[in-house]
N, C-alpha and C. Protein backbone atom coordinates (compact mmCIF):
# COMPACT_ATOMS: atom_id res chain seq x y z
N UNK A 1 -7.75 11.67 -11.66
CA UNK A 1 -6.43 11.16 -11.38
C UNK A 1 -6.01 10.31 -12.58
N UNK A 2 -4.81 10.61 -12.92
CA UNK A 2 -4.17 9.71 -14.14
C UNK A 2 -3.51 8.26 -13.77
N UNK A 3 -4.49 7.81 -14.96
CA UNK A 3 -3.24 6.09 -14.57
C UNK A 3 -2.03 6.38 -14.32
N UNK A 4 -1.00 7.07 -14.15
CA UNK A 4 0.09 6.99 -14.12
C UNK A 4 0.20 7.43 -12.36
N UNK A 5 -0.63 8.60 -11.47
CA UNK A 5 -1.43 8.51 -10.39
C UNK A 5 -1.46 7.39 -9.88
N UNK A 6 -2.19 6.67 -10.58
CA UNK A 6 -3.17 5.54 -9.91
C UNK A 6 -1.84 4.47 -9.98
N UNK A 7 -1.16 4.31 -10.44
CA UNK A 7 0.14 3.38 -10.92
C UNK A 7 1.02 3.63 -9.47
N UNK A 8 1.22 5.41 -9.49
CA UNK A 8 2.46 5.75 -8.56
C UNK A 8 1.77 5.09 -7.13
N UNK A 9 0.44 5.37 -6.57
CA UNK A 9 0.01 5.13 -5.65
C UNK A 9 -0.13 3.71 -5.13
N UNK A 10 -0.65 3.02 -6.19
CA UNK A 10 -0.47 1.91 -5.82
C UNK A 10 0.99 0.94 -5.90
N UNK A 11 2.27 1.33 -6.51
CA UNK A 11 3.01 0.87 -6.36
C UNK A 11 3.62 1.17 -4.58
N UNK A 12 3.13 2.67 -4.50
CA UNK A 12 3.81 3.01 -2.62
C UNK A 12 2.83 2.22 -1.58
N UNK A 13 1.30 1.82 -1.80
CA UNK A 13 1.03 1.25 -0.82
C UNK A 13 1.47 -0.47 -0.61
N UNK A 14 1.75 -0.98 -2.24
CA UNK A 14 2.04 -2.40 -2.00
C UNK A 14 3.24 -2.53 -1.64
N UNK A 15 4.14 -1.30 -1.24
CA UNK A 15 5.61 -1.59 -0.29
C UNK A 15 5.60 -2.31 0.94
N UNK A 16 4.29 -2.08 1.87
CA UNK A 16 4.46 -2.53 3.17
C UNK A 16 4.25 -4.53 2.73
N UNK A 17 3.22 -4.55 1.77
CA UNK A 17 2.98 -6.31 1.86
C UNK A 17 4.46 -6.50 0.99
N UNK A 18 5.01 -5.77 -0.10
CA UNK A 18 6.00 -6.29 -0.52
C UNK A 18 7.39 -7.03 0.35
N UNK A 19 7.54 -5.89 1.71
CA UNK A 19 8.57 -5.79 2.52
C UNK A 19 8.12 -7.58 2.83
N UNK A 20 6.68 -7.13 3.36
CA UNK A 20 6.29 -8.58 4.67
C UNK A 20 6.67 -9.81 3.47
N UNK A 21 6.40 -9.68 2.70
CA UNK A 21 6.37 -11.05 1.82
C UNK A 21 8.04 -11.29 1.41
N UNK A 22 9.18 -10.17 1.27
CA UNK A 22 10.10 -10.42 1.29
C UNK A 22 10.79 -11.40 2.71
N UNK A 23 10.04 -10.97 3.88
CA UNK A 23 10.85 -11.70 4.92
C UNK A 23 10.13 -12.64 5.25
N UNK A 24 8.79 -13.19 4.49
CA UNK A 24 7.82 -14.51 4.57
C UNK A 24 9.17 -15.40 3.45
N UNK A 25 9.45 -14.87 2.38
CA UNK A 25 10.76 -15.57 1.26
C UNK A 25 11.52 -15.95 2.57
N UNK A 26 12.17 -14.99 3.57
CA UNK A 26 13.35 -15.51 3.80
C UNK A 26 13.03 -16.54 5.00
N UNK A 27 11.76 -16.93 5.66
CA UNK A 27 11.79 -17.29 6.76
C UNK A 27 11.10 -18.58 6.23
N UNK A 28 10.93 -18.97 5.09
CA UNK A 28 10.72 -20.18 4.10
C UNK A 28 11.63 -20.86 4.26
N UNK A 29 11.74 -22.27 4.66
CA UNK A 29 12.78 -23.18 4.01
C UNK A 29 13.05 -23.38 2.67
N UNK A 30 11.73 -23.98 1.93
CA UNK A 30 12.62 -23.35 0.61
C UNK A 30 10.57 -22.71 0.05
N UNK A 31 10.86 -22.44 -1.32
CA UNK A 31 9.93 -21.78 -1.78
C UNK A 31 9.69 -21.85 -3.47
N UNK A 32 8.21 -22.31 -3.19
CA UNK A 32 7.67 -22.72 -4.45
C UNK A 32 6.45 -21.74 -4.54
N UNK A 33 5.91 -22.14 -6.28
CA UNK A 33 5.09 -21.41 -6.61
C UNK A 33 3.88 -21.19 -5.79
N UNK A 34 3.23 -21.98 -5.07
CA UNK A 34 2.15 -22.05 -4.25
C UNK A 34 2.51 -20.95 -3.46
N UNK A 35 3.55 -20.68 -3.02
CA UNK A 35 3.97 -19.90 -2.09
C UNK A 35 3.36 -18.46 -2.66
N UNK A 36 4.17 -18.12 -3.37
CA UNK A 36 4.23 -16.89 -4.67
C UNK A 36 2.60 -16.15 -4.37
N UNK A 37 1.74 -17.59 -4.95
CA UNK A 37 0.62 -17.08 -5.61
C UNK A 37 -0.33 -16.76 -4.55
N UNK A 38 -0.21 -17.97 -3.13
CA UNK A 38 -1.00 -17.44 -1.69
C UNK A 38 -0.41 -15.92 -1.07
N UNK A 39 0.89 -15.70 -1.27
CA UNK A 39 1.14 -14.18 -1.09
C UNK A 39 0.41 -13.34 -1.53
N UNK A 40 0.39 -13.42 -2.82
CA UNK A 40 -0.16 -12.59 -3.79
C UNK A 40 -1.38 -12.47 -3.66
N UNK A 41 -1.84 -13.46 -3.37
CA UNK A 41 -3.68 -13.58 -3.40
C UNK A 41 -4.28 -12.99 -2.18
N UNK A 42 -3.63 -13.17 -1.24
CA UNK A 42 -3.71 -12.55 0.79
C UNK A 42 -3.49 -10.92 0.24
N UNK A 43 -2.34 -10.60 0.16
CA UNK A 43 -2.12 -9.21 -0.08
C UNK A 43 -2.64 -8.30 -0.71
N UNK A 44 -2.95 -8.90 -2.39
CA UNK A 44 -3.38 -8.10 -3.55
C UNK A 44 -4.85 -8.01 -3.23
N UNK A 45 -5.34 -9.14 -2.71
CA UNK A 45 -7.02 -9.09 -2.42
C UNK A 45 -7.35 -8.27 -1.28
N UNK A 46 -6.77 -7.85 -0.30
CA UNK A 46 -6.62 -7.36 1.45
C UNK A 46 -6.42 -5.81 0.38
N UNK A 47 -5.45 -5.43 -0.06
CA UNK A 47 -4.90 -3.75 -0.80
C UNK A 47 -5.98 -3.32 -1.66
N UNK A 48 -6.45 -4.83 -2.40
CA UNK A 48 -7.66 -4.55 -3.50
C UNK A 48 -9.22 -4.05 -2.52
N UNK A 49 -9.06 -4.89 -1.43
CA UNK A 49 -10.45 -4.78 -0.49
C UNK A 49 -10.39 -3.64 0.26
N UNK A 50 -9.20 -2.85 1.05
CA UNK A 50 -9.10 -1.76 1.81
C UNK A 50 -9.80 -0.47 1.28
N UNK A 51 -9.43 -0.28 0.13
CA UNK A 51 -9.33 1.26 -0.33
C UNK A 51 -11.22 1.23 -0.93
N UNK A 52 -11.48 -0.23 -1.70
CA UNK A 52 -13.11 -0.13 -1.80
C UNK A 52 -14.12 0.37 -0.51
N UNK A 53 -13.42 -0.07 1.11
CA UNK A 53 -14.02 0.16 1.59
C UNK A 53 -13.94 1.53 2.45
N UNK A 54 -12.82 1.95 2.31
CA UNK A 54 -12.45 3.82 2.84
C UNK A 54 -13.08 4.73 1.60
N UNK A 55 -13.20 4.18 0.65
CA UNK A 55 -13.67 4.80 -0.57
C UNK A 55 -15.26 4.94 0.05
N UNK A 56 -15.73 3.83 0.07
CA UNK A 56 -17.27 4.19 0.80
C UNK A 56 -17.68 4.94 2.11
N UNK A 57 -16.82 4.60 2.68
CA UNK A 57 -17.08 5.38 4.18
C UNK A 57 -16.71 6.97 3.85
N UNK A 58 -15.64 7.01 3.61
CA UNK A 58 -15.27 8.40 2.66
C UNK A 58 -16.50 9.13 1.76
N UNK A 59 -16.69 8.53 0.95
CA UNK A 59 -18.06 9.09 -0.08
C UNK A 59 -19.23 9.53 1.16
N UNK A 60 -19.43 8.67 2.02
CA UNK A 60 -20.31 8.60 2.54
C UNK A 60 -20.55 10.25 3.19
N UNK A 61 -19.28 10.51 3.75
CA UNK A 61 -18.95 12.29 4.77
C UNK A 61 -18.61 13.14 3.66
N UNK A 62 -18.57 12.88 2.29
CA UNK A 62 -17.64 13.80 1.33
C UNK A 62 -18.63 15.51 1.59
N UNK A 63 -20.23 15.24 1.31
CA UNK A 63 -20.50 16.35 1.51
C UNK A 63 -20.41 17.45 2.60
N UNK A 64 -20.25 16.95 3.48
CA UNK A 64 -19.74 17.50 5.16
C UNK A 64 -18.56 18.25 5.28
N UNK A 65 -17.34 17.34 4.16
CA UNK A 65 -16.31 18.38 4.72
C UNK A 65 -15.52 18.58 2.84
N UNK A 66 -16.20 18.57 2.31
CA UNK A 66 -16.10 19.00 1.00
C UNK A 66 -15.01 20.44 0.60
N UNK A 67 -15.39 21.35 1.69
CA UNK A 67 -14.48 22.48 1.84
C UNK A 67 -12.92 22.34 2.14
N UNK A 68 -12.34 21.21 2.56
CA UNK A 68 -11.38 20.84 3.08
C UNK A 68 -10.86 19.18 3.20
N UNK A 69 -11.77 18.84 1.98
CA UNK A 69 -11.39 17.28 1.52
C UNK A 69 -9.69 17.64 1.04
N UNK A 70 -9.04 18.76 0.62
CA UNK A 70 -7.73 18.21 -0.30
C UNK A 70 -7.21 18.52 0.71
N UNK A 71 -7.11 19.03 2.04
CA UNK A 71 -6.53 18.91 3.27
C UNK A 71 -6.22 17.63 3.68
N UNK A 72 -7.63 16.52 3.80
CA UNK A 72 -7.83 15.36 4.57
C UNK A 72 -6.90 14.40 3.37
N UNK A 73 -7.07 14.76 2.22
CA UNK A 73 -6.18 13.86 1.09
C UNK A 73 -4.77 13.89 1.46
N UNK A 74 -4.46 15.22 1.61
CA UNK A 74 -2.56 15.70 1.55
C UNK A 74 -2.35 14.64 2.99
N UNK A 75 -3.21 14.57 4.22
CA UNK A 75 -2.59 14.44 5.41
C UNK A 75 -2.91 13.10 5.59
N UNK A 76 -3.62 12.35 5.18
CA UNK A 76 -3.71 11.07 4.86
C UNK A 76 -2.86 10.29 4.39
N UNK A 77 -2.42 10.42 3.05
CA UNK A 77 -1.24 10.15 2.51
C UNK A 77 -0.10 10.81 2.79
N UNK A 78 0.27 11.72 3.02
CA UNK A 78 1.58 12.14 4.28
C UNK A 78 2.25 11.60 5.29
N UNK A 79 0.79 11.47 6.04
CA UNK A 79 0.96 10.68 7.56
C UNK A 79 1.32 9.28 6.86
N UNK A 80 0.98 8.49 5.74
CA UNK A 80 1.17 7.11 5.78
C UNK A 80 2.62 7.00 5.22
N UNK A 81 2.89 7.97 4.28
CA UNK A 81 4.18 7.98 3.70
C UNK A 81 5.16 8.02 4.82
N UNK A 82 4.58 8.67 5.52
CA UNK A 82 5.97 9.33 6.87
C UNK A 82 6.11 7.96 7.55
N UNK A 83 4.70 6.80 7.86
CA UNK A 83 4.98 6.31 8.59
C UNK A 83 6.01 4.95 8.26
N UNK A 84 5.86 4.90 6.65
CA UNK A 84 6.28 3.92 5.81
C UNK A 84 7.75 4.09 5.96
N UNK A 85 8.10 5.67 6.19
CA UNK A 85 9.59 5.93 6.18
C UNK A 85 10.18 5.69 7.58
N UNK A 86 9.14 6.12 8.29
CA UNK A 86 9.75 6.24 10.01
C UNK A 86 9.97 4.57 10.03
N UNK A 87 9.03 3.31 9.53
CA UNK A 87 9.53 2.19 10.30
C UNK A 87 10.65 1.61 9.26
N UNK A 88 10.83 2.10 8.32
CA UNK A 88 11.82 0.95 6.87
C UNK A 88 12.76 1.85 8.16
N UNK A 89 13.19 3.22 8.47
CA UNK A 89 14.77 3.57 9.01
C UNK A 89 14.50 3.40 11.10
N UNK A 90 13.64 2.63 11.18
CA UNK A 90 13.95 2.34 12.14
C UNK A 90 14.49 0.58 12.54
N UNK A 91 15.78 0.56 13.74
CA UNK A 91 16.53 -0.53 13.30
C UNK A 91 15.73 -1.84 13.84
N UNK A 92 14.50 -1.80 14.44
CA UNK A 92 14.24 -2.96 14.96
C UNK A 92 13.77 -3.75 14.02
N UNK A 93 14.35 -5.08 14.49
CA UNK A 93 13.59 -6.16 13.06
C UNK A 93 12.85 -6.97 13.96
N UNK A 94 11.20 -7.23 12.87
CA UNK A 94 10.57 -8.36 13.29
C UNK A 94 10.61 -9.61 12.99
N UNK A 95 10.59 -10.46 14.04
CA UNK A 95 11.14 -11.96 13.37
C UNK A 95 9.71 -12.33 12.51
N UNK A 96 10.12 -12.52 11.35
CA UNK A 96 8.59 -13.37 10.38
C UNK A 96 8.50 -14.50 10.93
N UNK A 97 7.47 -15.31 11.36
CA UNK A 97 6.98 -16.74 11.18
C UNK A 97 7.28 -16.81 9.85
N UNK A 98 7.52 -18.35 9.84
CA UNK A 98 7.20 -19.01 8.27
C UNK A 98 5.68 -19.73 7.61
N UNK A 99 4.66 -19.47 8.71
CA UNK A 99 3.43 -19.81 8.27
C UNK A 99 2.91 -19.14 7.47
N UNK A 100 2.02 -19.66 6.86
CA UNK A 100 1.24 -19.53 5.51
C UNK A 100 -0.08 -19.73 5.69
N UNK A 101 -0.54 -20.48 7.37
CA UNK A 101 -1.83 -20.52 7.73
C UNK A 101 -2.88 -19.66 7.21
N UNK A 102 -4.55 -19.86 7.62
CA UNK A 102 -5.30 -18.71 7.26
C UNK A 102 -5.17 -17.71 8.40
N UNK A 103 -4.59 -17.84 9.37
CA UNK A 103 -5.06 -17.19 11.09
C UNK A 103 -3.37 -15.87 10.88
N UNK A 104 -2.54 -16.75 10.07
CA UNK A 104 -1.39 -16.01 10.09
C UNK A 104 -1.35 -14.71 8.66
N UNK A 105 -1.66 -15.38 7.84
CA UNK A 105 -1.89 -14.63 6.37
C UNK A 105 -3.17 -13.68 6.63
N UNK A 106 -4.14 -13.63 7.60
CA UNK A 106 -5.25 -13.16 7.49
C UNK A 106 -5.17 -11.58 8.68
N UNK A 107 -3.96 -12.27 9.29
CA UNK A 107 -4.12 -11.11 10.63
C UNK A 107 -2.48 -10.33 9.16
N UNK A 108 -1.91 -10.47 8.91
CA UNK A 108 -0.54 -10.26 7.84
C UNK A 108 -1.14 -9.09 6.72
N UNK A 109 -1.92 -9.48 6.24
CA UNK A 109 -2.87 -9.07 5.21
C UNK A 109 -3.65 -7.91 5.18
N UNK A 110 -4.18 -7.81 6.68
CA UNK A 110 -4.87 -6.85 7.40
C UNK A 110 -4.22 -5.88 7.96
N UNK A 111 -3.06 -6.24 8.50
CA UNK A 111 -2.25 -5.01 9.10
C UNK A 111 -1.19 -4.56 7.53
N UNK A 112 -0.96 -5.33 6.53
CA UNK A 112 -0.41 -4.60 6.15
C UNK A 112 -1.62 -3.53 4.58
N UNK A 113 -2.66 -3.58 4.97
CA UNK A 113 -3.82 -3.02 4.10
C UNK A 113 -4.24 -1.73 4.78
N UNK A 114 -3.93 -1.40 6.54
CA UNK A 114 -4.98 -0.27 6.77
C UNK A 114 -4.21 0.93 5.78
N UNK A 115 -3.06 0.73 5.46
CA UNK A 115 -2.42 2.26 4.69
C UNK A 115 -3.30 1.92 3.71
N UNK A 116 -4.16 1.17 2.53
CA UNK A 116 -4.48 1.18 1.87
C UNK A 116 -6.34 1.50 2.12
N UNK A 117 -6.81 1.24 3.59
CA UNK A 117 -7.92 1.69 3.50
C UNK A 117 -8.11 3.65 4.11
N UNK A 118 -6.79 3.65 4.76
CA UNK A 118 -6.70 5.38 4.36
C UNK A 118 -6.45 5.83 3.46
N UNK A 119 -6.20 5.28 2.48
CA UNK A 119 -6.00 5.86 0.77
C UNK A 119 -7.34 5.69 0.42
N UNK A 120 -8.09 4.80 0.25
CA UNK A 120 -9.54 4.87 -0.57
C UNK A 120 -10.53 5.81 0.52
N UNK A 121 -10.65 6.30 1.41
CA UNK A 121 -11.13 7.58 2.24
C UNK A 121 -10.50 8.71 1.24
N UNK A 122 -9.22 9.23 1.01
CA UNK A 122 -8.85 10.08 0.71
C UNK A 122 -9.02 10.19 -1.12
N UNK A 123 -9.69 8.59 -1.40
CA UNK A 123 -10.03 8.98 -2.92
C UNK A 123 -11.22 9.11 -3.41
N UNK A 124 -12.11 9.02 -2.45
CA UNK A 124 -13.81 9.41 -2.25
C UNK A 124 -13.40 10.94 -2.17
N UNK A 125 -12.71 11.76 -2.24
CA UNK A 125 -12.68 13.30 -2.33
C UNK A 125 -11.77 13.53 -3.37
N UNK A 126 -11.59 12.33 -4.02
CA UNK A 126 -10.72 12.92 -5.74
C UNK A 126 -11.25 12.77 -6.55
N UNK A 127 -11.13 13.22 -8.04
CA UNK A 127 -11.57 12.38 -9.09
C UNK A 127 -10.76 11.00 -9.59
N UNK A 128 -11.52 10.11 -8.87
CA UNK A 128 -10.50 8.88 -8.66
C UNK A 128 -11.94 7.74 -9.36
N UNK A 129 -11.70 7.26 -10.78
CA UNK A 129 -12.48 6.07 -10.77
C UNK A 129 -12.17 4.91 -10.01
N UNK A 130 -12.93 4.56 -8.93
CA UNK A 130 -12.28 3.59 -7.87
C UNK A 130 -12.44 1.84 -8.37
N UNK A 131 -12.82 1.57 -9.17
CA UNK A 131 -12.85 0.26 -9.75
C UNK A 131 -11.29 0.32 -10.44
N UNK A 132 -10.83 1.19 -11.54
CA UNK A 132 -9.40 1.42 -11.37
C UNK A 132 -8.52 1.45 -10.69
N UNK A 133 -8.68 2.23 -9.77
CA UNK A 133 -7.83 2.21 -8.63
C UNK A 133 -7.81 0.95 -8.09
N UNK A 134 -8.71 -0.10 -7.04
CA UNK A 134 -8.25 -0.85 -6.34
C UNK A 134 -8.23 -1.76 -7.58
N UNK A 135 -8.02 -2.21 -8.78
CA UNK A 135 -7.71 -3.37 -9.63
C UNK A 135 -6.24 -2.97 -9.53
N UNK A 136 -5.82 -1.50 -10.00
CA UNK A 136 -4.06 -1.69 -10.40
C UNK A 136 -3.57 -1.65 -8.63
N UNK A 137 -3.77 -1.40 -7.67
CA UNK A 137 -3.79 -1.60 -6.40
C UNK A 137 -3.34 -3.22 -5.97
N UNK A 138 -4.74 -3.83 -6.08
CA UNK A 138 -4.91 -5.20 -6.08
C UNK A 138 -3.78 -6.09 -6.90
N UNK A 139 -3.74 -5.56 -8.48
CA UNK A 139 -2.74 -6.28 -8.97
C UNK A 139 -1.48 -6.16 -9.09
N UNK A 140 -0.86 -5.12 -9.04
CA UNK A 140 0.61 -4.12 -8.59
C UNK A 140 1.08 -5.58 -6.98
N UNK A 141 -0.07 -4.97 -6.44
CA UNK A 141 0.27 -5.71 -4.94
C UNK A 141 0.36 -7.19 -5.17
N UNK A 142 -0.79 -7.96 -5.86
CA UNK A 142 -0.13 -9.62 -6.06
C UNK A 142 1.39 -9.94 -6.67
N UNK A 143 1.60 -8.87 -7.52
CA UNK A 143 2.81 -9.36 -8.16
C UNK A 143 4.04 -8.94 -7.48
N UNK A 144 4.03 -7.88 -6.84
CA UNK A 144 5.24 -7.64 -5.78
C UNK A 144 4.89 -8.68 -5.00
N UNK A 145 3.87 -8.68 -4.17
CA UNK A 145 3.88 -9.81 -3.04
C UNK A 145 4.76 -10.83 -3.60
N UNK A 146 4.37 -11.58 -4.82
CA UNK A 146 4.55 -12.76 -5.30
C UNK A 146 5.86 -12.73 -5.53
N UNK A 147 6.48 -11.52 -5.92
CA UNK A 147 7.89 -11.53 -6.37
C UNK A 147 8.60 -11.32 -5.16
N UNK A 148 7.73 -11.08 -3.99
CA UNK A 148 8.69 -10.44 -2.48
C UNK A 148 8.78 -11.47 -2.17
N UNK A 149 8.49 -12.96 -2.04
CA UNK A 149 8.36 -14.62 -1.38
C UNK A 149 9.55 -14.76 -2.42
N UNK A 150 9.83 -15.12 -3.70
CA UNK A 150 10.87 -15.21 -4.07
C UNK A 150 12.48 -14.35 -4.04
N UNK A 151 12.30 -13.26 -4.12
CA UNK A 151 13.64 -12.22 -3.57
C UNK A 151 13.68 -12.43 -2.15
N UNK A 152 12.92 -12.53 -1.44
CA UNK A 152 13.13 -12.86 -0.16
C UNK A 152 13.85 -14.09 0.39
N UNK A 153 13.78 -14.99 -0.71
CA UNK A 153 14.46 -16.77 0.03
C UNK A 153 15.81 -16.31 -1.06
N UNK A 154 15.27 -15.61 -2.14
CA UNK A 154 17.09 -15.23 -2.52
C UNK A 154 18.00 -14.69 -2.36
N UNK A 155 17.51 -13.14 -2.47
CA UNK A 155 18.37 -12.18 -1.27
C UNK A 155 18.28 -11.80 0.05
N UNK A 156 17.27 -12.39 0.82
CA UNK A 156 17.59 -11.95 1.94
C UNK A 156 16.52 -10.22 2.28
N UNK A 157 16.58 -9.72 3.38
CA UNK A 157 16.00 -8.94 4.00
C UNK A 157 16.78 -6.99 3.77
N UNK A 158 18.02 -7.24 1.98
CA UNK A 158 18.73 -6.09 2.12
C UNK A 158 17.48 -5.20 1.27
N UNK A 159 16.39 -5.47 0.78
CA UNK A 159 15.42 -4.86 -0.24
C UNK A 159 14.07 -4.13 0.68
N UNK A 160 13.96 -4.93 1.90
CA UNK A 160 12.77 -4.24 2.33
C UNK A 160 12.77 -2.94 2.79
N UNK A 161 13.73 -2.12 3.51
CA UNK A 161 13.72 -0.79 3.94
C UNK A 161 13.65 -0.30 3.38
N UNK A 162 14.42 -0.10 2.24
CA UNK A 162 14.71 0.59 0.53
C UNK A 162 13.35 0.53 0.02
N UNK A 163 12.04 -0.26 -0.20
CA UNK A 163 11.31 -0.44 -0.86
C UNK A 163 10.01 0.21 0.31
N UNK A 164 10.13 -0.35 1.51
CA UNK A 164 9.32 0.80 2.25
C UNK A 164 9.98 2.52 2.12
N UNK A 165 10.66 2.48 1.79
CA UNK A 165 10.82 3.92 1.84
C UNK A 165 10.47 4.67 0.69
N UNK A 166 11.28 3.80 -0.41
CA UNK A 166 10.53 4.44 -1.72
C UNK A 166 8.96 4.65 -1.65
N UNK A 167 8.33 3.65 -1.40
CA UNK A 167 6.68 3.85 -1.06
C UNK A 167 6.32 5.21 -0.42
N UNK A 168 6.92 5.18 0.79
CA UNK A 168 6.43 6.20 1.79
C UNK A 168 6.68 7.47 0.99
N UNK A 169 7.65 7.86 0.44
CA UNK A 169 8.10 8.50 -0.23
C UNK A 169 7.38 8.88 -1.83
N UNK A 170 6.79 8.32 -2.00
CA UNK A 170 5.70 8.07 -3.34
C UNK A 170 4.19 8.95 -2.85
N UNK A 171 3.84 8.07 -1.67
CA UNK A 171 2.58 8.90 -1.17
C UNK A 171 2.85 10.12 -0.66
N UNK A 172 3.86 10.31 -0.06
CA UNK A 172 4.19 12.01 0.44
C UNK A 172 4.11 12.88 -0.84
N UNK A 173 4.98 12.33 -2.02
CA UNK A 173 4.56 13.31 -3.15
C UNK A 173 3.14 13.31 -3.77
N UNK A 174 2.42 12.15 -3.88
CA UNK A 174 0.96 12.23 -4.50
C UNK A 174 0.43 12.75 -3.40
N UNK A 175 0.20 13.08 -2.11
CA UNK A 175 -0.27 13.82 -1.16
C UNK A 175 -0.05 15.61 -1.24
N UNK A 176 1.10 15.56 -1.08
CA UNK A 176 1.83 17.32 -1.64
C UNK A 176 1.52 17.79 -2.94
N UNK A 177 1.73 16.56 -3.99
CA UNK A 177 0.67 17.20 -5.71
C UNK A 177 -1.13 17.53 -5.42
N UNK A 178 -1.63 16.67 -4.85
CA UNK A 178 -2.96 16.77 -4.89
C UNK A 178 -3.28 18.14 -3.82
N UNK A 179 -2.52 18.44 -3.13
CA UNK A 179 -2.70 19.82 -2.44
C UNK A 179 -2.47 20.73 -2.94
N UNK A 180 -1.53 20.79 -3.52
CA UNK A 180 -1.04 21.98 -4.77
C UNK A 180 -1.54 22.07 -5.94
N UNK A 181 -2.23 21.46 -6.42
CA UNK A 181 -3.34 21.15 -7.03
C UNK A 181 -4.60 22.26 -7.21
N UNK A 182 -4.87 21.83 -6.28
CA UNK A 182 -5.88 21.95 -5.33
C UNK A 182 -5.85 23.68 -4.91
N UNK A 183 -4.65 24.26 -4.44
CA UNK A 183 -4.28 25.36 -4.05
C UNK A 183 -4.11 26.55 -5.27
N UNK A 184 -3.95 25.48 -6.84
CA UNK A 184 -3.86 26.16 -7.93
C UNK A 184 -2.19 26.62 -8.15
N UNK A 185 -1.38 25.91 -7.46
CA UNK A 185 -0.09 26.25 -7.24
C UNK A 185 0.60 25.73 -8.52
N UNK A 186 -0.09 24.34 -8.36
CA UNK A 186 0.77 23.39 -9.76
C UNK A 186 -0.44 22.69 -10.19
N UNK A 187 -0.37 22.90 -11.64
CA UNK A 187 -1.85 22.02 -12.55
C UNK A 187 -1.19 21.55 -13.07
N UNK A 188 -2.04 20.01 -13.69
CA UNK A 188 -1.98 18.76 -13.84
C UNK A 188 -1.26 18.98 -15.75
């Protein structure tokens, strides 16, 4: 997989902490750097930690279903893209707390990482150096996070659907390339 791969992917999974950290900005009274950098550090470390550990559990079955790993890749990242799209265009909004606690950032962090520990499952069946992967993962994700706490107390909540969708929309195509790929349809 090419850095530029590893770039697209991890910019679509850090959409979901980007969104959350945009409406952590808006549900801030006001917002300073501390803010920024505990985003960043919850998120980028949670996106950085997910995919190390689907990557192992993944490696672990690769020989088992080896025949039909670029199946489990395409539908992995499909299903997460779709789901990234189904909730940015669906109209319900969740109200953010404005905490920053560990009990609040820790349960935040976690739900917005499992798309990222079904991506490192589906990269234990690529040629994916995974120390690459979850660093531009990890760091892609601190700096949106960090930049989503500030756009968020500035503009407001008009960036998050748009930015979950682009995501979702990112993994549906690195899901559909790596199958076609794979199928010999379209080479790299």
């Amino acid at each position: 997989m090419s850095i530029i791969e590893l770039f697209l992917i991890a910019f679509g999974l850090s959409m979901d902490a980007f969104a959350v950290a945009v409406c952590k900005g808006l549900a801030l009274k006001s917002v300073s750097l501390r803010h920024s950098v505990k985003a960043g550090l919850w998120f980028g470390g949670f996106q950085a930690l997910m995919p190390l550990i689907g990557y192992f559990c993944g490696y672990w079955f690769r020989n088992y279903i080896s025949a039909f790993d670029h199946w489990i890749a395409f539908a992995l990242l499909s299903i997460l893209g779709i789901k990234m799209i189904k909730e940015a265009l669906s109209h319900e909004e969740e109200e953010t707390d404005s905490a920053m606690d560990f009990k609040n950032m820790l349960i935040l962090a976690v739900a917005t990482s499992i798309d990222a520990l079904a991506a490192g499952i589906s990269f234990a069946f690529l040629d994916v150096n995974i120390w690459w992967a979850i660093g531009f993962i990890g760091c892609i994700t601190f700096i949106l996070s960090a930049l989503g706490i500030k756009i968020g107390s500035i503009f407001g909540a008009k960036f998050k659907s748009k930015a979950e969708i682009l995501g979702g929309l990112i993994l549906i195509f690195m899901g559909v390339k790596i199958l076609l790929e794979h199928l010999g349809v379209f080479s790299p």
